[in-house]
PDB file of N, CA and C in Angstrom:
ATOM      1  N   UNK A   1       0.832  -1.166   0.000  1.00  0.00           N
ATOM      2  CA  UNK A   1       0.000   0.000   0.000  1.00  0.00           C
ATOM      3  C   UNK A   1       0.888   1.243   0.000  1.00  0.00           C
ATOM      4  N   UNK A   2       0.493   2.239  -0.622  1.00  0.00           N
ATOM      5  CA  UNK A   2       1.176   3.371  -0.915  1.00  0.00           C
ATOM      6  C   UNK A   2       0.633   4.726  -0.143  1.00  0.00           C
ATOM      7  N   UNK A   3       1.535   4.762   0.909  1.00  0.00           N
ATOM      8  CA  UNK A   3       0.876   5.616   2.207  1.00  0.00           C
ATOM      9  C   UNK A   3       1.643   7.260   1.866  1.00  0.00           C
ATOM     10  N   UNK A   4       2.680   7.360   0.461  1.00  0.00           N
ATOM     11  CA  UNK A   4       2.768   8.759   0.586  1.00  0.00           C
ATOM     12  C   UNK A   4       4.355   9.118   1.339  1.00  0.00           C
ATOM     13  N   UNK A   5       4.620   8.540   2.569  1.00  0.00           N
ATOM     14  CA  UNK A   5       5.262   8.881   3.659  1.00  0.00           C
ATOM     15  C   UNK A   5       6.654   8.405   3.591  1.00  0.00           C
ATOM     16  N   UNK A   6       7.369   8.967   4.010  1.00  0.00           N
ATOM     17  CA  UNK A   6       8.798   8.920   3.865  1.00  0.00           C
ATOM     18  C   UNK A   6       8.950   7.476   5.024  1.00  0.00           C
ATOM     19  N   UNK A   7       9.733   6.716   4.518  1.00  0.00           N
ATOM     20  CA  UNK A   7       9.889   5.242   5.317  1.00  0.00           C
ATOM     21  C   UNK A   7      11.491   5.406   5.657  1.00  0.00           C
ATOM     22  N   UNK A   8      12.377   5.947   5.047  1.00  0.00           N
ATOM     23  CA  UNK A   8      13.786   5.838   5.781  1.00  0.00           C
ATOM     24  C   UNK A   8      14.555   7.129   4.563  1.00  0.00           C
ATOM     25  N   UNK A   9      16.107   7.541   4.585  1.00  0.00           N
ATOM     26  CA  UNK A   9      16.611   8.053   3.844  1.00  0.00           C
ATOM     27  C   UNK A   9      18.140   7.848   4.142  1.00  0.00           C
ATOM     28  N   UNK A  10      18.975   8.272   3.643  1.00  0.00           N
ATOM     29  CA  UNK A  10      20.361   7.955   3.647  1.00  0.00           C
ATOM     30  C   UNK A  10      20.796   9.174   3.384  1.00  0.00           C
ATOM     31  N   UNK A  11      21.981   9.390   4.524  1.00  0.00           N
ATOM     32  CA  UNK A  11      22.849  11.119   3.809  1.00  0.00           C
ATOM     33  C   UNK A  11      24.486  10.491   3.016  1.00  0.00           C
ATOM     34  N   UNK A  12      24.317  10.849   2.193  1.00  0.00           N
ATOM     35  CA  UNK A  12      25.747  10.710   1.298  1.00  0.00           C
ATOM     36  C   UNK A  12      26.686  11.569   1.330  1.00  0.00           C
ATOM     37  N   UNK A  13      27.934  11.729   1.742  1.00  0.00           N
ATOM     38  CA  UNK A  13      28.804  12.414   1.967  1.00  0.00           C
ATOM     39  C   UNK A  13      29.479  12.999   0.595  1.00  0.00           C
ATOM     40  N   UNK A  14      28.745  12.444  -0.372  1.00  0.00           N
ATOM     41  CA  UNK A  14      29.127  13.282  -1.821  1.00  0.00           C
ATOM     42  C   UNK A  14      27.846  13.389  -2.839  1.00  0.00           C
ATOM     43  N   UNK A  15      27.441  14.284  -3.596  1.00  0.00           N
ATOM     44  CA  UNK A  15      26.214  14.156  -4.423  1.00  0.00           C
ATOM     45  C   UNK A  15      25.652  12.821  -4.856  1.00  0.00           C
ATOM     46  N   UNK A  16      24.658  12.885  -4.892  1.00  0.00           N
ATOM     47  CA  UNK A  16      24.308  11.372  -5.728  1.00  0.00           C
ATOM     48  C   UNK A  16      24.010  11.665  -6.914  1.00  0.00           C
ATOM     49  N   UNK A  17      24.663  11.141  -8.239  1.00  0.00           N
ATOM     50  CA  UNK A  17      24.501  11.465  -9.394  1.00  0.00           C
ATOM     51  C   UNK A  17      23.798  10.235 -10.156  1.00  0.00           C
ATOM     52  N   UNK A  18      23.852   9.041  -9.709  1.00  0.00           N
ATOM     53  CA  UNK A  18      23.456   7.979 -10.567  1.00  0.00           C
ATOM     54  C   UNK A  18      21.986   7.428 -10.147  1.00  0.00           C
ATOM     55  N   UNK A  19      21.343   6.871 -10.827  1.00  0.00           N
ATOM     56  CA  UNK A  19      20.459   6.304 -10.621  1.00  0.00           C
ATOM     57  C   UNK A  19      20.240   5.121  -9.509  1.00  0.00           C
ATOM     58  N   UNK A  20      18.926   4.733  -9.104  1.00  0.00           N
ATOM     59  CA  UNK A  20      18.669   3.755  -8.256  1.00  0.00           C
ATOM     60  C   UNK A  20      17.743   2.606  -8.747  1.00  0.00           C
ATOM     61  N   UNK A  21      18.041   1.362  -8.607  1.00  0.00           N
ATOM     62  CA  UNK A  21      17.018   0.293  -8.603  1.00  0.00           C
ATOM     63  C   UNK A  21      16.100  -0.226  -7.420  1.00  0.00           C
ATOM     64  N   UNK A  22      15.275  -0.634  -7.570  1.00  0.00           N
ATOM     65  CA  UNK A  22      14.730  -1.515  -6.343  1.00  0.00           C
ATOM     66  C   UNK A  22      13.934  -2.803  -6.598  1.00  0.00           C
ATOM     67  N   UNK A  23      14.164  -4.147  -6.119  1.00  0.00           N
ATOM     68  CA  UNK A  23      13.938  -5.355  -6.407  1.00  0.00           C
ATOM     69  C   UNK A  23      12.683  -5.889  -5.400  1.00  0.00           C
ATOM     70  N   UNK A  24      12.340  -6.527  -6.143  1.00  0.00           N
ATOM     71  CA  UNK A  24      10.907  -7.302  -4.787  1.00  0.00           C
ATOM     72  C   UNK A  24      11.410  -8.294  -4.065  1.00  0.00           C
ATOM     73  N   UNK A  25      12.817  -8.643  -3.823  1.00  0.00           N
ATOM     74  CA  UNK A  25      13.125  -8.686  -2.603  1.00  0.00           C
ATOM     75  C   UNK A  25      13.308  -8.250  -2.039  1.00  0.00           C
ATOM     76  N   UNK A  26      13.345  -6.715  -1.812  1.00  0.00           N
ATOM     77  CA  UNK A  26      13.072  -5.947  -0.648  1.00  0.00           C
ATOM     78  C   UNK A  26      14.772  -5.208  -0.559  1.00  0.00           C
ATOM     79  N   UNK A  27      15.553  -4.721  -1.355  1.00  0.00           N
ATOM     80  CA  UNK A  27      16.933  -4.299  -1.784  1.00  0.00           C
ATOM     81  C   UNK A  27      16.723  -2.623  -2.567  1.00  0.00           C
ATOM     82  N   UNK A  28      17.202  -2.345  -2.247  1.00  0.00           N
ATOM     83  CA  UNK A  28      17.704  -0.910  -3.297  1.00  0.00           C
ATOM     84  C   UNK A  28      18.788  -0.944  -3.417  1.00  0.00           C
ATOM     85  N   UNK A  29      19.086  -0.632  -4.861  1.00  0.00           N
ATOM     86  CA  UNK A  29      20.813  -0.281  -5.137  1.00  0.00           C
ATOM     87  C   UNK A  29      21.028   1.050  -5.671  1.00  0.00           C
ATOM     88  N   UNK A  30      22.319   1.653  -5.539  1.00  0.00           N
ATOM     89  CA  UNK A  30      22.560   3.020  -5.784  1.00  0.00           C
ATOM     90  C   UNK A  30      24.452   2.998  -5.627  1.00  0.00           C
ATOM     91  N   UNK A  31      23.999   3.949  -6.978  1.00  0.00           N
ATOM     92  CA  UNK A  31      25.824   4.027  -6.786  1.00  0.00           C
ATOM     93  C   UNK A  31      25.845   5.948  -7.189  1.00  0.00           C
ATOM     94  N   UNK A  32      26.656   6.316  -7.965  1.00  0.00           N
ATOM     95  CA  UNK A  32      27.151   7.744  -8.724  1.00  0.00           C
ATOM     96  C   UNK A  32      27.461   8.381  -7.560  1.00  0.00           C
ATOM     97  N   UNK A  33      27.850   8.433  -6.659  1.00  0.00           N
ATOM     98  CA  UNK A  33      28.606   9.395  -5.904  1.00  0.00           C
ATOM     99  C   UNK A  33      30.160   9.329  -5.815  1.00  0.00           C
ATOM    100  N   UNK A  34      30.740  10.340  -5.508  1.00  0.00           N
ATOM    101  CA  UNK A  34      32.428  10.488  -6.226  1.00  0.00           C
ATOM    102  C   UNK A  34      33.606   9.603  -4.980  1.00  0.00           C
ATOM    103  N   UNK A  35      32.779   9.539  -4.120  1.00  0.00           N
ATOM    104  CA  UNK A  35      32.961   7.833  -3.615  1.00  0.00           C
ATOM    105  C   UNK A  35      33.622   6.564  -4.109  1.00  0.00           C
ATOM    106  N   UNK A  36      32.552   6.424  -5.457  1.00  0.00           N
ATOM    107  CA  UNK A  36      32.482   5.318  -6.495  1.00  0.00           C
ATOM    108  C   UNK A  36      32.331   4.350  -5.898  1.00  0.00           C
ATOM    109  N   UNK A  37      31.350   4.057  -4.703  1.00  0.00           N
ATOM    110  CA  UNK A  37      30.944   2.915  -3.961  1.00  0.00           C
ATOM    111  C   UNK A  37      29.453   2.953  -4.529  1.00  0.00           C
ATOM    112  N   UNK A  38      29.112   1.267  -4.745  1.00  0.00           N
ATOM    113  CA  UNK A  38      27.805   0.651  -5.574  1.00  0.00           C
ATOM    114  C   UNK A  38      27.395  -0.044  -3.858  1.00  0.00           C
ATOM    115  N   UNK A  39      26.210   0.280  -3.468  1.00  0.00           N
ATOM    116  CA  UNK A  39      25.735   0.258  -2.102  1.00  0.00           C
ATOM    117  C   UNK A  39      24.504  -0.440  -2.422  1.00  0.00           C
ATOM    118  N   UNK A  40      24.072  -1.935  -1.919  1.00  0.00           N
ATOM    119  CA  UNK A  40      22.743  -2.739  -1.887  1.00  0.00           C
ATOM    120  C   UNK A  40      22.226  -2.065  -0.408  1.00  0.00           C
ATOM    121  N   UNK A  41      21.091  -1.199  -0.036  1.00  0.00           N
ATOM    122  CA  UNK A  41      20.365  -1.217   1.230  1.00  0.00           C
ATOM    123  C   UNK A  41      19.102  -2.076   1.537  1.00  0.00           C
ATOM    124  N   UNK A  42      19.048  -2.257   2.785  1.00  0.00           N
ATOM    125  CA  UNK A  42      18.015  -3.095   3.154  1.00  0.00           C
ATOM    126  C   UNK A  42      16.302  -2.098   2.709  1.00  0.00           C
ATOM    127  N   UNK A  43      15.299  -2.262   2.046  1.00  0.00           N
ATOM    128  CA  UNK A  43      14.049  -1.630   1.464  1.00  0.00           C
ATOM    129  C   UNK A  43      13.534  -1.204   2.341  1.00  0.00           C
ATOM    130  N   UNK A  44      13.469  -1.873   3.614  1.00  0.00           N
ATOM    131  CA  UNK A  44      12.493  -1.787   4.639  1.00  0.00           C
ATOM    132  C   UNK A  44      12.275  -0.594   5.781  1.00  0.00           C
ATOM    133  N   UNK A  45      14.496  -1.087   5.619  1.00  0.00           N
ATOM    134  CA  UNK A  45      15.267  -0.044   7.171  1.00  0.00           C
ATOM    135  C   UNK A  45      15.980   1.041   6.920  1.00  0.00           C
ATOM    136  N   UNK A  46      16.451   1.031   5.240  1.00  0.00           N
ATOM    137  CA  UNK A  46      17.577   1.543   5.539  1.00  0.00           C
ATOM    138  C   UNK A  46      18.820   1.075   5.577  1.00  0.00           C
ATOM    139  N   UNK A  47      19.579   0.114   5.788  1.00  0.00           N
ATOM    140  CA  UNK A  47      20.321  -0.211   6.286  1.00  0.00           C
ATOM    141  C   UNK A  47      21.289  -0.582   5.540  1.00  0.00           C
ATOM    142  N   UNK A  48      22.161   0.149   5.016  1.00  0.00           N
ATOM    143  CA  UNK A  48      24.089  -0.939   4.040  1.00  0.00           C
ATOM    144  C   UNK A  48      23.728  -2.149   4.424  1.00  0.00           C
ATOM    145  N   UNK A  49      23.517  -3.026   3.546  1.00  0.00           N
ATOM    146  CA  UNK A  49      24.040  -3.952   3.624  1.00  0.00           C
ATOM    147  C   UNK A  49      25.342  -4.447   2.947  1.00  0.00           C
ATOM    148  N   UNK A  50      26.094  -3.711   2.070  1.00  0.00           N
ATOM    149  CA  UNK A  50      27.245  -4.007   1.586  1.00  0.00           C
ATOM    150  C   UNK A  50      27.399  -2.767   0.464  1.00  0.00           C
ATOM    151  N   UNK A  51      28.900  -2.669   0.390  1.00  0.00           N
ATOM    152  CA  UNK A  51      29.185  -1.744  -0.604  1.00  0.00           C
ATOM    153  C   UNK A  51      30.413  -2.086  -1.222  1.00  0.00           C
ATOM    154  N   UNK A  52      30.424  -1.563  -2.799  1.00  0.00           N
ATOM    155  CA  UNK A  52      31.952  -1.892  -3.532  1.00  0.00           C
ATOM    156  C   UNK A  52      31.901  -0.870  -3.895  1.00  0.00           C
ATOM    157  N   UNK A  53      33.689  -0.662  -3.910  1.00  0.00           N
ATOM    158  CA  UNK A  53      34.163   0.081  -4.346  1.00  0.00           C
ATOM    159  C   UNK A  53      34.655   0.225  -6.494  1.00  0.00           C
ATOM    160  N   UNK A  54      33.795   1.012  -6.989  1.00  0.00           N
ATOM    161  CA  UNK A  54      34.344   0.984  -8.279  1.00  0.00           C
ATOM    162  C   UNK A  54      34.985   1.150  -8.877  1.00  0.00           C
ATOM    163  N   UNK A  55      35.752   1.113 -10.170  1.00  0.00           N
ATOM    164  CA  UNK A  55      36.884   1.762 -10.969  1.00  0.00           C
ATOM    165  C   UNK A  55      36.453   3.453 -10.603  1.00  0.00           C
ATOM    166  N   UNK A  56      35.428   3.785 -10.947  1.00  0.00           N
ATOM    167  CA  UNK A  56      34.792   5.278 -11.512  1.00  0.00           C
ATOM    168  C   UNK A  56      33.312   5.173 -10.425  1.00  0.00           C
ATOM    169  N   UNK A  57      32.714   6.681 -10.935  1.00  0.00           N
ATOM    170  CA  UNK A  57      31.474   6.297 -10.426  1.00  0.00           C
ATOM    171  C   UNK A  57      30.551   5.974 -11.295  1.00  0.00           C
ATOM    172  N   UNK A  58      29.085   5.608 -10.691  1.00  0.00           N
ATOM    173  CA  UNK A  58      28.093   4.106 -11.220  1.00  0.00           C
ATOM    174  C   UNK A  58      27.259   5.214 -12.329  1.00  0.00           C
ATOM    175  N   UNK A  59      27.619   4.630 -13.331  1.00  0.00           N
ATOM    176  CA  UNK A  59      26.823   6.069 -14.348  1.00  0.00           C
ATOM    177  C   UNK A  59      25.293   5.587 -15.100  1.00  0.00           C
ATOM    178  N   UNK A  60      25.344   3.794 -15.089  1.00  0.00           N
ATOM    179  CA  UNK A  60      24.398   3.368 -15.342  1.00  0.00           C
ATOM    180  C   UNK A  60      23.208   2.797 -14.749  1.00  0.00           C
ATOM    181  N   UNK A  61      22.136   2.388 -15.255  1.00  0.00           N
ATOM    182  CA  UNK A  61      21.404   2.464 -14.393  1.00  0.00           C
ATOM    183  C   UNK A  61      21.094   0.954 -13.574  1.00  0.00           C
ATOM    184  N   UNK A  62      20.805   0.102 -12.372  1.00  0.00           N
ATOM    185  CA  UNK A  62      21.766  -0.844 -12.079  1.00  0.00           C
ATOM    186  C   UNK A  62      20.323  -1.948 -13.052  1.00  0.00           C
ATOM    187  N   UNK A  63      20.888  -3.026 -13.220  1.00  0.00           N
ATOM    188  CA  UNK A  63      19.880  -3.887 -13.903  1.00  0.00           C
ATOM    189  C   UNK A  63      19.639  -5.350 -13.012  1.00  0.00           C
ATOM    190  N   UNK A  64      18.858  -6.345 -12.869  1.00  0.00           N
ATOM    191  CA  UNK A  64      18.941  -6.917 -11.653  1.00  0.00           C
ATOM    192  C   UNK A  64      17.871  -7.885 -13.167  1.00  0.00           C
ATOM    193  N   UNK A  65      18.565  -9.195 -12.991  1.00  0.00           N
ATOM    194  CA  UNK A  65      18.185 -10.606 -13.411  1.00  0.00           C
ATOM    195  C   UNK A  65      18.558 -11.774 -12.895  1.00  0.00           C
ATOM    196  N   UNK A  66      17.994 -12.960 -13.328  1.00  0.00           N
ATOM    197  CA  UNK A  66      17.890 -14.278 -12.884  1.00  0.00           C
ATOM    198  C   UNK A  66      18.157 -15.293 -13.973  1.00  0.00           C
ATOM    199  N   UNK A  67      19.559 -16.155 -13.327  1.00  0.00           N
ATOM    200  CA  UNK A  67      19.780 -17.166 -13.872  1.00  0.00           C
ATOM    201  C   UNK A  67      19.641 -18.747 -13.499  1.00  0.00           C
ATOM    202  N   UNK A  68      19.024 -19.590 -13.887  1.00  0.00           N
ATOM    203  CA  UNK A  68      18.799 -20.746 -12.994  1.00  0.00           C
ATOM    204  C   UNK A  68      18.724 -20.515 -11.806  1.00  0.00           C
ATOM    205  N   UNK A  69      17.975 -19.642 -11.635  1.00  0.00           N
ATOM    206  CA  UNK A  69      17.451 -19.256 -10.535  1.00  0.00           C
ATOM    207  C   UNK A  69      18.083 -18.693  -9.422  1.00  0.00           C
ATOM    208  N   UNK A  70      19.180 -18.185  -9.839  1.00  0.00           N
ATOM    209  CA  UNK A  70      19.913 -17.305  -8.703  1.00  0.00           C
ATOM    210  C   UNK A  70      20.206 -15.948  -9.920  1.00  0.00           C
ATOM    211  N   UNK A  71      19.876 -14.481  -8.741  1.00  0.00           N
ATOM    212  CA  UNK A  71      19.731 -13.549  -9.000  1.00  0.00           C
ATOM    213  C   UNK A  71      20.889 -12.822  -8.720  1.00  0.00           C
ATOM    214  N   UNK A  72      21.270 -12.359  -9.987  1.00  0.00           N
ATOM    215  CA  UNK A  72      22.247 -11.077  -9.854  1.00  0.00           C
ATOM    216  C   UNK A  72      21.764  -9.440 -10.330  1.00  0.00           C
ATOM    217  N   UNK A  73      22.626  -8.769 -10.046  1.00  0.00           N
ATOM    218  CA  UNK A  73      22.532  -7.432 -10.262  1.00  0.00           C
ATOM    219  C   UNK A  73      24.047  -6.769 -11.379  1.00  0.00           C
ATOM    220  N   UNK A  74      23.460  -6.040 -12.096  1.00  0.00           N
ATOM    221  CA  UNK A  74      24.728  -5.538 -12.873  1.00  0.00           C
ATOM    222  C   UNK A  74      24.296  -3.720 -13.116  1.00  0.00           C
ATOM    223  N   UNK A  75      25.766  -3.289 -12.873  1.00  0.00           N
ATOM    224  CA  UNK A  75      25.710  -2.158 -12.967  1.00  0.00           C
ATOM    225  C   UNK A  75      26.950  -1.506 -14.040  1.00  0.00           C
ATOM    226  N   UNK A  76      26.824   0.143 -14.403  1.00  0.00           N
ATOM    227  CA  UNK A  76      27.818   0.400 -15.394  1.00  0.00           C
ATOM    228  C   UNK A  76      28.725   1.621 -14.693  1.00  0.00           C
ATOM    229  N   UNK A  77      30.037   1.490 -14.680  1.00  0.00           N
ATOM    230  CA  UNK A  77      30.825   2.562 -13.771  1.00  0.00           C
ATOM    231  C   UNK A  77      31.737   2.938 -14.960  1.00  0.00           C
ATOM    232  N   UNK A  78      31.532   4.378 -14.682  1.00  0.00           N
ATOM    233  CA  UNK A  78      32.693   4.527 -15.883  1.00  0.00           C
ATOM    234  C   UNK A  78      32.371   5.988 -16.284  1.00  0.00           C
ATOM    235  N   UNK A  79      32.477   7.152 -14.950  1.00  0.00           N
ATOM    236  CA  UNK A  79      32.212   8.528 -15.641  1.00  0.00           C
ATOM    237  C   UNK A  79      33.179   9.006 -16.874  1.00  0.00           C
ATOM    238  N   UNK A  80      32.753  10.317 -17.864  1.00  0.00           N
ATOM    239  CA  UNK A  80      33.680  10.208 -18.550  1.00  0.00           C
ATOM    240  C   UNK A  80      34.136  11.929 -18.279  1.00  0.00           C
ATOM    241  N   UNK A  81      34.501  12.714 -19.363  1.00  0.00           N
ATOM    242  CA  UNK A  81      34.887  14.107 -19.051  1.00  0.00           C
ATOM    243  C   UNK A  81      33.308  15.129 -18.708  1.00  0.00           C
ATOM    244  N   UNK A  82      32.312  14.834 -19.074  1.00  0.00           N
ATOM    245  CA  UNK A  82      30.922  15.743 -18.477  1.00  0.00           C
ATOM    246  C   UNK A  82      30.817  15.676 -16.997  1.00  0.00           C
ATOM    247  N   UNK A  83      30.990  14.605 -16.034  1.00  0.00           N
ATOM    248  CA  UNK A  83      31.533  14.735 -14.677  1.00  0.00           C
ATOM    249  C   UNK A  83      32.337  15.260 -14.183  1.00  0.00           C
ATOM    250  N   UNK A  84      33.636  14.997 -14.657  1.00  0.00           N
ATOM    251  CA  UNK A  84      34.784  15.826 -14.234  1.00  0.00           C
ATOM    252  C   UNK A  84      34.473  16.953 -14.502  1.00  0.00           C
ATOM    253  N   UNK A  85      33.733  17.511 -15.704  1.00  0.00           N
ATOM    254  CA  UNK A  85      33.672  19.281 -15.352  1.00  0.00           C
ATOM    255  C   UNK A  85      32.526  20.107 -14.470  1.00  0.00           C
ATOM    256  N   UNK A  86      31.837  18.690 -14.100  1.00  0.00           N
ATOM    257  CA  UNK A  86      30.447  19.070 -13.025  1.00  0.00           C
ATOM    258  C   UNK A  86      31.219  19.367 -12.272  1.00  0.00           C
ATOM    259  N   UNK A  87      32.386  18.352 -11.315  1.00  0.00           N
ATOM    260  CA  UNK A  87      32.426  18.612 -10.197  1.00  0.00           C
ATOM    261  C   UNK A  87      33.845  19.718 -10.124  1.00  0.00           C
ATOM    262  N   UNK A  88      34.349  19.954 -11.215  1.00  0.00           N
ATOM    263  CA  UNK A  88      35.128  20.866 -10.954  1.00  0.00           C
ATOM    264  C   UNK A  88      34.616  22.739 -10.448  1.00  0.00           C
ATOM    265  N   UNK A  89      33.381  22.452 -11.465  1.00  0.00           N
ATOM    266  CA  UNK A  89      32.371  23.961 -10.763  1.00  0.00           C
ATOM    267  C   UNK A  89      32.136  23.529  -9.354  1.00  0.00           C
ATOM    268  N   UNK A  90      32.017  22.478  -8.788  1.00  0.00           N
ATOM    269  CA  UNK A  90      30.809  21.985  -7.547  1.00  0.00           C
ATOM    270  C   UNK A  90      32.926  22.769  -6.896  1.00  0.00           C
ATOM    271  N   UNK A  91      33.559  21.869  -6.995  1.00  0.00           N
ATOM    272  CA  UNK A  91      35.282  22.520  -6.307  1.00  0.00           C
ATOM    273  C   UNK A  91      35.457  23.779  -6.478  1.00  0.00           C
ATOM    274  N   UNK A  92      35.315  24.420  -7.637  1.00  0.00           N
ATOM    275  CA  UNK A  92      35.404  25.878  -7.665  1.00  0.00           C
ATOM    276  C   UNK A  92      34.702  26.634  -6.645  1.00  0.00           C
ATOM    277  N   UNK A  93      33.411  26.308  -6.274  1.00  0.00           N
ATOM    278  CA  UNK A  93      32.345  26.659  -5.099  1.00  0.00           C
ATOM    279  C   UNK A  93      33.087  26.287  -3.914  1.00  0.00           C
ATOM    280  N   UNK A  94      33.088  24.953  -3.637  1.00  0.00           N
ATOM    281  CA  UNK A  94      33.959  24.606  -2.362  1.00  0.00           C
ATOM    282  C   UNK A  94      35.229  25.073  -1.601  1.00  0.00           C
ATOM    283  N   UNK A  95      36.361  24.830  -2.689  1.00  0.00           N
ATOM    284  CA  UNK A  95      37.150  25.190  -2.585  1.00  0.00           C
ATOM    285  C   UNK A  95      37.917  23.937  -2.663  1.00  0.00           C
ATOM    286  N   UNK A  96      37.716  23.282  -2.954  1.00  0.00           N
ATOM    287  CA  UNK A  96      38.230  21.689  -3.174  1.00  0.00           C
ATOM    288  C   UNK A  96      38.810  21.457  -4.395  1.00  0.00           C
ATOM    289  N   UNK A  97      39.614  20.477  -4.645  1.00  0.00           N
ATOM    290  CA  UNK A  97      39.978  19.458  -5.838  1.00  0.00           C
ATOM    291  C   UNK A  97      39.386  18.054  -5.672  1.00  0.00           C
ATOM    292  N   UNK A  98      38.551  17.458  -6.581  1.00  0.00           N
ATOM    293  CA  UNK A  98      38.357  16.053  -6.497  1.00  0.00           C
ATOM    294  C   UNK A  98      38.804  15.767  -7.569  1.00  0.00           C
ATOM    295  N   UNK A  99      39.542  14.394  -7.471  1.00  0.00           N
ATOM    296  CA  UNK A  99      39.898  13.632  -8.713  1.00  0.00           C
ATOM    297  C   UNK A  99      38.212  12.613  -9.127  1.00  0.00           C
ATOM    298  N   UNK A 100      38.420  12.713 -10.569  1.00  0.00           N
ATOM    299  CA  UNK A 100      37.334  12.156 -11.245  1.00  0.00           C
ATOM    300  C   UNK A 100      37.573  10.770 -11.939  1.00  0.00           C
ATOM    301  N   UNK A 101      38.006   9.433 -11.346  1.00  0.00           N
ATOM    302  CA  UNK A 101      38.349   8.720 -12.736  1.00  0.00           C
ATOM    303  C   UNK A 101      37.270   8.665 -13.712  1.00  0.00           C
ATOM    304  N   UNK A 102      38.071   8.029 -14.792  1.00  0.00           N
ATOM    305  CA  UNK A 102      37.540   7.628 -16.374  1.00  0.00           C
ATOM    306  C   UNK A 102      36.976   6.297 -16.161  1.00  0.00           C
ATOM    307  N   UNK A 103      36.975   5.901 -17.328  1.00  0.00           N
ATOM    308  CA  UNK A 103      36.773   4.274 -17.794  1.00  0.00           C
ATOM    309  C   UNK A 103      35.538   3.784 -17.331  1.00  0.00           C
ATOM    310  N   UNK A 104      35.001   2.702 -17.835  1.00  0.00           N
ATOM    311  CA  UNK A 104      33.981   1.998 -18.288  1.00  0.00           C
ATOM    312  C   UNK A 104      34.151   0.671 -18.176  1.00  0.00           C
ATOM    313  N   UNK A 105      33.445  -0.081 -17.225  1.00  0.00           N
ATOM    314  CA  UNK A 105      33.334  -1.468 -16.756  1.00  0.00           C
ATOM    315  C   UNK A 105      31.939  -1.687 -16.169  1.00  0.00           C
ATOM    316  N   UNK A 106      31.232  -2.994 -16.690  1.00  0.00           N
ATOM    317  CA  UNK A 106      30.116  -3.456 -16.056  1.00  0.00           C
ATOM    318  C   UNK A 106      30.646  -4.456 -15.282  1.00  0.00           C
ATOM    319  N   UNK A 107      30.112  -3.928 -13.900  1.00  0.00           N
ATOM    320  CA  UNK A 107      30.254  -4.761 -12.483  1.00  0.00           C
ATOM    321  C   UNK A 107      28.902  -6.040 -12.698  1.00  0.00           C
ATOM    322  N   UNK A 108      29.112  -6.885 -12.312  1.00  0.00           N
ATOM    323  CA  UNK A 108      27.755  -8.375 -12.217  1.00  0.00           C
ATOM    324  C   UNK A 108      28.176  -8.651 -10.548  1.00  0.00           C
ATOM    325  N   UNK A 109      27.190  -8.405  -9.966  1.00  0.00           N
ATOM    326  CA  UNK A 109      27.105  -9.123  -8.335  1.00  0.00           C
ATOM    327  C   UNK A 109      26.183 -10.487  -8.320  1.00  0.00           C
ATOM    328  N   UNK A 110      26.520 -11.571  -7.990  1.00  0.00           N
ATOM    329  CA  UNK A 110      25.427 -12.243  -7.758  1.00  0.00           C
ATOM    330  C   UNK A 110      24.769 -12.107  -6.086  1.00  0.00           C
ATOM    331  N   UNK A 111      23.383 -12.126  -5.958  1.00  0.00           N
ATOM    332  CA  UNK A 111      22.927 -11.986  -4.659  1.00  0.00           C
ATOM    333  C   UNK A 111      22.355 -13.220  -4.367  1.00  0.00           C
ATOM    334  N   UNK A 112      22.983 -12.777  -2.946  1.00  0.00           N
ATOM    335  CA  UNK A 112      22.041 -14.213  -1.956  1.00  0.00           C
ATOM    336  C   UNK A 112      20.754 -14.449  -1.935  1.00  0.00           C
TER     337      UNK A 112
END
């Protein structure tokens, strides 16, 4: 049932730029923050349940299938130069330098 109401939230210590999935097992995934950690949370609580660290950050959007019956998740990491010049304005404001990697790799997790 769809009550409207905020059920939990997460603060990220860097923008969130990438998209999120959510599975009917009860999982959300989310990556794009300059982090470059791909984070499964619990649906219910809130709660990390695990995070990897990526080449880059998660630019795609995550995709979640089933093979003989065990379920994985795949995602795409791999900002390219349109990030790096986001966050160089977001540093110009700050007063910061962040490094931005490059490159392009699809991560496959299988889940329990």
């Amino acid at each position: 049932m769809n009550t409207g109401q905020k059920v939990w939230t997460h603060q990220f210590k860097w923008h969130l730029w990438g998209p999120m999935l959510t599975t009917g097992g009860g999982l959300v995934f989310a990556g794009g923050t300059n982090d470059r950690n791909f984070r499964a949370f619990d649906a219910k609580s809130g709660k990390v349940l695990w995070e990897f660290k990526t080449n880059s950050g998660v630019t795609g959007v995550p995709s979640s299938f089933a093979i003989d019956g065990k379920q994985y998740v795949a995602v795409q990491s791999g900002w390219g130069v349109d990030a790096q010049r986001m966050q160089a304005r977001i540093d110009a404001h700050l007063g910061t330098k962040t490094d931005v990697p490059q490159g392009g790799v699809i991560w496959v997790f299988a889940l329990d």
